[in-house]
Protein backbone atom coordinates (compact mmCIF):
# COMPACT_ATOMS: atom_id res chain seq x y z
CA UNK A 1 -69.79 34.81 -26.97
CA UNK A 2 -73.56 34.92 -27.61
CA UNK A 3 -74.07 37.44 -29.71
CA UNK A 4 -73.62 38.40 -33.06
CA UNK A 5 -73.79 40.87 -35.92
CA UNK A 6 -76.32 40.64 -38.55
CA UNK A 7 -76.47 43.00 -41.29
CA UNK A 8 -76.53 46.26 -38.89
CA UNK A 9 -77.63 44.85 -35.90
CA UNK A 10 -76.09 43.19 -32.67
CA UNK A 11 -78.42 40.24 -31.31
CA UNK A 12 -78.28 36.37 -30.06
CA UNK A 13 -76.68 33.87 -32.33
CA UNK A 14 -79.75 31.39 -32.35
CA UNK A 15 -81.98 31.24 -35.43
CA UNK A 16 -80.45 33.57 -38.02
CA UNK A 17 -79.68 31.17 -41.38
CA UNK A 18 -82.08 31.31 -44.04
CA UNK A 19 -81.73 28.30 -45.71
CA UNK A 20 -82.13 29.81 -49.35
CA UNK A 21 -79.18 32.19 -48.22
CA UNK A 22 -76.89 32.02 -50.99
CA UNK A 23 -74.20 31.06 -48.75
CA UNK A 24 -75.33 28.54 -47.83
CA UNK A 25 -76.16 26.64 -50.86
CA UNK A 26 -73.71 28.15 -52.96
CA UNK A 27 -70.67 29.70 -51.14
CA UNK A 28 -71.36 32.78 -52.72
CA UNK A 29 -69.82 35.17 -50.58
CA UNK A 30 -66.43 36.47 -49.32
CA UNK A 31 -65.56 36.76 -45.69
CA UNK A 32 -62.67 37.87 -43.04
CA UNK A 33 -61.22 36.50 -40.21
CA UNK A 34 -59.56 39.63 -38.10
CA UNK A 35 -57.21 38.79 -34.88
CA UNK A 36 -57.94 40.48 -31.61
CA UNK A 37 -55.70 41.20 -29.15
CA UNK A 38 -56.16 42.25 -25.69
CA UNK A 39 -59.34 43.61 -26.81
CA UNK A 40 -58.06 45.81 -29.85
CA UNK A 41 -58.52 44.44 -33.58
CA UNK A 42 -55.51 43.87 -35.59
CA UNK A 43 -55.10 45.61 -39.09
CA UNK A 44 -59.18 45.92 -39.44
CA UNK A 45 -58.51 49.00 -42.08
CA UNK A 46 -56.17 46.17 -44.42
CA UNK A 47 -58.71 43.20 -43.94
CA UNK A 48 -61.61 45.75 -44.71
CA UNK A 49 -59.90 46.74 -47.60
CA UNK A 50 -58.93 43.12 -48.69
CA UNK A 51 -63.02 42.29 -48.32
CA UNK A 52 -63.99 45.19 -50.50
CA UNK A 53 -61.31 43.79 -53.19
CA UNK A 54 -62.82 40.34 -52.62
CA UNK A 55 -66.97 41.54 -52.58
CA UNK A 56 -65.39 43.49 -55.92
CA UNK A 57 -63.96 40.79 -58.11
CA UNK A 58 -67.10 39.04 -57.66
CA UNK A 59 -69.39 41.50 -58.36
CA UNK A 60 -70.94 41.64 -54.72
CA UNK A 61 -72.09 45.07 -53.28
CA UNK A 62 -70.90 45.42 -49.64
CA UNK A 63 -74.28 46.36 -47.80
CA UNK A 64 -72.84 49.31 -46.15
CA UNK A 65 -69.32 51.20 -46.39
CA UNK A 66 -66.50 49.41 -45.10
CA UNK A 67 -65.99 52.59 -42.35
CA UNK A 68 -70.15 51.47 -41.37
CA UNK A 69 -68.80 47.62 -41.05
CA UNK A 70 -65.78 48.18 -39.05
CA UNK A 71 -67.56 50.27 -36.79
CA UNK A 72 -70.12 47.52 -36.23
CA UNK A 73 -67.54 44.71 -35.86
CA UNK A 74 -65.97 46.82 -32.89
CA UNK A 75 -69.18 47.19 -31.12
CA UNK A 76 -69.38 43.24 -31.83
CA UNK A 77 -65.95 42.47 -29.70
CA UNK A 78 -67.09 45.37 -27.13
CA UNK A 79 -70.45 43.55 -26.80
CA UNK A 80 -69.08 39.94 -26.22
CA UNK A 81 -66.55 41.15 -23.86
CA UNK A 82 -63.41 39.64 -26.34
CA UNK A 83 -60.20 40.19 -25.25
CA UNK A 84 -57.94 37.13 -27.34
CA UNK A 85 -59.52 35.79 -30.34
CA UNK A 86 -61.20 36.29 -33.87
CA UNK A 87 -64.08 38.02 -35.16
CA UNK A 88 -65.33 36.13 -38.18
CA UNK A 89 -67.43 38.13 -40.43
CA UNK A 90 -68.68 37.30 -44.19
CA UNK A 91 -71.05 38.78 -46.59
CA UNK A 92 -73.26 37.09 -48.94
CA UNK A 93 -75.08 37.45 -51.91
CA UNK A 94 -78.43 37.60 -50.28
CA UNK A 95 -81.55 35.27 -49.69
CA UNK A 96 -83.63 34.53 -52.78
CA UNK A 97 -84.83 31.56 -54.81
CA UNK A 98 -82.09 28.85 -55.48
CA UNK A 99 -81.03 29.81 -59.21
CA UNK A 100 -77.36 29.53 -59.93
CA UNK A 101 -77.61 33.09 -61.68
CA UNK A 102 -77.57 36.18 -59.78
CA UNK A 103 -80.84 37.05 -58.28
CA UNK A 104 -82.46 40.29 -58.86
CA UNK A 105 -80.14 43.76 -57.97
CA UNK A 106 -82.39 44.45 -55.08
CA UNK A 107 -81.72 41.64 -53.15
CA UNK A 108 -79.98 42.65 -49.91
CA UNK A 109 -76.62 41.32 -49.09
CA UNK A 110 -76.85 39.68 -45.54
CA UNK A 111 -73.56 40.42 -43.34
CA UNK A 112 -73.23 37.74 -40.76
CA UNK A 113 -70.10 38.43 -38.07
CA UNK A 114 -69.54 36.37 -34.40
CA UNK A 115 -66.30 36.63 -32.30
CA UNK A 116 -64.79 33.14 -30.78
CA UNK A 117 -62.21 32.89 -28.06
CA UNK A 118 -58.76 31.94 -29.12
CA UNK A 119 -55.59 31.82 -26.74
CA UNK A 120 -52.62 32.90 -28.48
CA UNK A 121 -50.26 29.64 -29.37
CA UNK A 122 -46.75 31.18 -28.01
CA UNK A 123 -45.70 27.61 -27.44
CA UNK A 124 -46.43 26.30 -30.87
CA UNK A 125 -44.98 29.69 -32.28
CA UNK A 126 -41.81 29.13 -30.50
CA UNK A 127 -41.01 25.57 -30.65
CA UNK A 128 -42.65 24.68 -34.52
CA UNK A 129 -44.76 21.69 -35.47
CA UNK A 130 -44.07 19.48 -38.65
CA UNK A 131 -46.41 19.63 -42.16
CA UNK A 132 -47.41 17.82 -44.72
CA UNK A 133 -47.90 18.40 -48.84
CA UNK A 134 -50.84 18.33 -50.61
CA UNK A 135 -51.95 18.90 -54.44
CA UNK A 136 -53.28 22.17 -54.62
CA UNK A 137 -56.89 21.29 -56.59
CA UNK A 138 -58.35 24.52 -55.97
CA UNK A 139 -59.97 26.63 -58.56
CA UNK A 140 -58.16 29.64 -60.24
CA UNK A 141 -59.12 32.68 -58.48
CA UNK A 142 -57.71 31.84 -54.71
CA UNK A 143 -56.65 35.79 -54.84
CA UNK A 144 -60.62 36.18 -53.95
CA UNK A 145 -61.93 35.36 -50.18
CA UNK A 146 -64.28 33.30 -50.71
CA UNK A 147 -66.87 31.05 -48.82
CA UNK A 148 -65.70 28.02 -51.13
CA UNK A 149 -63.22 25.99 -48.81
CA UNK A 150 -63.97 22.39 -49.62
CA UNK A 151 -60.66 22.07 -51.10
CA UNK A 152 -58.72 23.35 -48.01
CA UNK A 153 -60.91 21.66 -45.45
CA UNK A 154 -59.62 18.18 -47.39
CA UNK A 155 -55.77 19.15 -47.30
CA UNK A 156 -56.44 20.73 -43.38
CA UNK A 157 -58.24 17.43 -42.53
CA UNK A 158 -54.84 15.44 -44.28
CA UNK A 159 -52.40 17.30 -41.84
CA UNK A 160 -54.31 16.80 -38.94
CA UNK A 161 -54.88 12.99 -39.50
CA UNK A 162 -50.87 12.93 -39.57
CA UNK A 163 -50.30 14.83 -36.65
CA UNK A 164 -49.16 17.87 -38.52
CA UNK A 165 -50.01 21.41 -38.08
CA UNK A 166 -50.49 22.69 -41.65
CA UNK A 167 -51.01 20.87 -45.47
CA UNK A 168 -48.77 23.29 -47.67
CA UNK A 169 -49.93 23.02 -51.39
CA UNK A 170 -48.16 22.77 -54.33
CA UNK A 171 -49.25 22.87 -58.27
CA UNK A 172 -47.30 20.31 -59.65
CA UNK A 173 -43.75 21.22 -58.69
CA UNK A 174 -44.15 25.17 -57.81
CA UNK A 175 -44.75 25.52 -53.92
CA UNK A 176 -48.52 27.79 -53.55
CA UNK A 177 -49.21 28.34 -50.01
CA UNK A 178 -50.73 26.56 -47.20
CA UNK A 179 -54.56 24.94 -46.35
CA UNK A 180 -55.04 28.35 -44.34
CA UNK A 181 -52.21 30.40 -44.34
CA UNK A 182 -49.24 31.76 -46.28
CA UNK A 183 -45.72 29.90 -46.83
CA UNK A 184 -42.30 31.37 -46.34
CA UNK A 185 -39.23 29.69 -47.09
CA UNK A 186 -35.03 30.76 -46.04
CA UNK A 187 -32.83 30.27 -48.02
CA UNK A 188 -28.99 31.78 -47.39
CA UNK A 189 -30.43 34.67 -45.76
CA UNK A 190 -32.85 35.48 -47.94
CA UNK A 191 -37.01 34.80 -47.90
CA UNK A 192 -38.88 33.58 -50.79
CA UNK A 193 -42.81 33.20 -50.87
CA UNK A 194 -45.00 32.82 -53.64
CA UNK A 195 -45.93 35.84 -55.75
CA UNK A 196 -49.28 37.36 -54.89
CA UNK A 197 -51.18 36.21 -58.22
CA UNK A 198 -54.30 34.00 -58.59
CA UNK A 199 -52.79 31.31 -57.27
CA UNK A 200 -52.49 32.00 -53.77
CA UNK A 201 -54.82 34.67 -50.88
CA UNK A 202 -52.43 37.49 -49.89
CA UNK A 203 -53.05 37.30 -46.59
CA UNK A 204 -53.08 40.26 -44.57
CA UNK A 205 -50.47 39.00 -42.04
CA UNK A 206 -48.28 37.88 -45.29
CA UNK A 207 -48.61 41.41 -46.33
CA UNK A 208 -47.01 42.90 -42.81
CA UNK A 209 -44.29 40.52 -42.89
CA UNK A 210 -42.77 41.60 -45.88
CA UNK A 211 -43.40 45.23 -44.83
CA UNK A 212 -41.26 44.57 -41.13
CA UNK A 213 -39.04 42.63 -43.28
CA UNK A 214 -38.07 45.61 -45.27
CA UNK A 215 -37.51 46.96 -41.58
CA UNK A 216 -35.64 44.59 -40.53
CA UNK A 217 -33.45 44.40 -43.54
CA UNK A 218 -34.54 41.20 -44.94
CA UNK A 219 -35.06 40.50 -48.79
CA UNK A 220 -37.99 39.23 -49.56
CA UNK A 221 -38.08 37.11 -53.58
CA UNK A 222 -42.02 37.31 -54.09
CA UNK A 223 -40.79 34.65 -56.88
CA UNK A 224 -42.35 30.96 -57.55
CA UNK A 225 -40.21 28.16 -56.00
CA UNK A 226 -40.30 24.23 -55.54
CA UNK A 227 -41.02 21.36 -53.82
CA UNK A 228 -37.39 20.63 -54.39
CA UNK A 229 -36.59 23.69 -52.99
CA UNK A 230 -38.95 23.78 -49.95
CA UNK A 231 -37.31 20.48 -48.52
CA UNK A 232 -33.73 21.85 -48.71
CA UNK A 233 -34.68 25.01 -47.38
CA UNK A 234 -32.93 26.47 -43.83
CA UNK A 235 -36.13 27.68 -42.79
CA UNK A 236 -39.49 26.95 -43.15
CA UNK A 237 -42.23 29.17 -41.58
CA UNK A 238 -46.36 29.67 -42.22
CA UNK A 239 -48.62 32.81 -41.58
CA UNK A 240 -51.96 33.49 -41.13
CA UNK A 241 -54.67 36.12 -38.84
CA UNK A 242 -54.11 34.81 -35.34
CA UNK A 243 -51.82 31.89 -36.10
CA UNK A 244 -49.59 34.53 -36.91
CA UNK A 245 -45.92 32.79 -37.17
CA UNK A 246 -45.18 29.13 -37.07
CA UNK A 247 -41.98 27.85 -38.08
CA UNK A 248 -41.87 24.49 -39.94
CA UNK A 249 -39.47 21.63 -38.54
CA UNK A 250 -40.08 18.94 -40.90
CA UNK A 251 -42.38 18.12 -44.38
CA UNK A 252 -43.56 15.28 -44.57
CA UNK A 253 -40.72 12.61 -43.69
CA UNK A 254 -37.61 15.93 -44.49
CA UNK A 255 -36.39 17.53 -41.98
CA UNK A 256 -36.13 21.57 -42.54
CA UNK A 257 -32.72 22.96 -41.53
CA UNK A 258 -31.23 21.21 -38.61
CA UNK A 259 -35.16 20.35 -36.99
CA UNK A 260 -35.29 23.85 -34.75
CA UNK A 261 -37.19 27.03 -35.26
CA UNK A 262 -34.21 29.07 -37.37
CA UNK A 263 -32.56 32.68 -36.47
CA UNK A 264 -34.78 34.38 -39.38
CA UNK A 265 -38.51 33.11 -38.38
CA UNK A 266 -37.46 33.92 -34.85
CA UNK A 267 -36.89 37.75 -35.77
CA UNK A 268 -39.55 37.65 -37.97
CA UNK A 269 -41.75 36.63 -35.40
CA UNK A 270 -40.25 38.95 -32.54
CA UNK A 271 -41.05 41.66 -35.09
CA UNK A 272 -44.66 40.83 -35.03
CA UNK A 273 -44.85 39.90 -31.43
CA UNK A 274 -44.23 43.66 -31.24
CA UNK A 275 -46.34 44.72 -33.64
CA UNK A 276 -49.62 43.90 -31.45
CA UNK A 277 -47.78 44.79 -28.33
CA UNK A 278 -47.14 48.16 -29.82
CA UNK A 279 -51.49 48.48 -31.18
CA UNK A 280 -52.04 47.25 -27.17
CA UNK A 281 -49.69 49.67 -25.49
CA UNK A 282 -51.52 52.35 -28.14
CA UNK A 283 -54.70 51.86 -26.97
CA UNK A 284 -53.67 52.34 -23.48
């Protein structure tokens, strides 16, 4: 996985950060992560849209069209041979002098994109891990895909040092979302995940659940929820690109339901299990 894309063109990885990229001392930028499976990319058309929303609300102008980026990202996974894994792609606001105001209007964005090998975690999807809480201390504006992640690396860095798979954040008492994905609780049937407002990313995969929930004849409450409510839920589950659907056994020291992966995240996930089967079998 050597190469890379930058702005429009494919070349080796080595060599390629400017160190007055604004990205790099500033964050200032917005970026995608887009699952690939058996060689095809999953919803690129939703996560290009999501990044022109993002490059949008913070009044970044994409380099090329979003149709021009896609094309180049599929060259990208053609051209490093990926068959499971990500592309990572982001865009920033350009190289220029460091001055926390926006540089000039003819400064070029720089697109920087590389794919990475990632095996699909069936086993961690089908038996569930534990997590852990966190304060959510993130700014006001997590709707936007941003390069700023310090916040999220803390809380990812908390669940790993206690053996858990995810830090889900809360705001005082109301229940946000995870360090790096979405948060779905069951509850008598019915899902509940927190409204797609400021407060949390709507993440693309988020965004298909509810859709093959509708499917599937599940309701979905897009309604604000608690702590409270997240320990005495039946089921627990998390979503993200390429993590796609873990179910939650236990937070912290609570045990979710009776321990086991419940009867709703397991259709839920079956549904998206499909989902990529069906893109796959497409393609073919």
């Amino acid at each position: 996985m050597s190469k890379m894309l930058y702005n429009d063109a494919i070349m080796e990885r080595d060599n390629v950060v400017d160190i007055e990229d604004r990205a790099y001392q500033f964050g200032d930028g917005v970026y995608e992560v887009i699952g690939v499976y058996d060689g095809e990319p999953l919803m690129m058309d939703e996560h290009m849209e999501r990044l022109e929303r993002s490059a949008r609300e913070l009044r970044l102008t994409l380099p090329v069209s979003t149709t021009e980026l896609k094309n180049n990202l599929e060259k990208l996974v053609e051209a490093n041979g990926l068959q499971e894994g990500i592309i990572y792609m982001q865009v920033s606001r350009g190289i220029a002098s460091r001055e926390h105001e926006f540089p000039n209007p003819e400064t070029p964005a720089v697109t920087v994109a590389y794919t990475r090998e990632e095996v699909r975690q069936s086993d961690v999807e089908d038996e569930g891990r534990p997590a852990v809480l966190v304060e959510d201390i993130r700014w006001l504006r997590c709707d936007i895909k941003t390069l700023n992640l310090l916040p999220n690396v803390m809380a990812k860095q908390k669940a790993v040092e206690n053996n858990a798979v995810e830090a889900i954040l809360h705001r005082g008492d109301i229940v946000t979302e995870a360090s790096a994905s979405n948060v779905f609780m069951v509850k008598n049937g019915e899902l509940y995940t927190h409204p797609a407002d400021n407060y949390i990313l709507n993440g693309i995969t988020r965004r298909k659940i509810i859709q093959l929930c509708d499917e599937l004849d599940l309701k979905v409450n897009e309604q604000t929820y608690t702590v409270n409510d997240l320990l005495n839920a039946d089921e627990v589950f998390i979503s993200a690109t390429k993590l796609d659907i873990i179910p939650i056994l236990r937070v912290d020291d609570q045990t979710i339901g009776d321990g086991k992966p419940g009867k709703i995240t397991k259709q839920v996930l079956q549904s998206f299990r499909s989902l990529y089967q069906k893109s796959v079998r497409n393609k073919v």
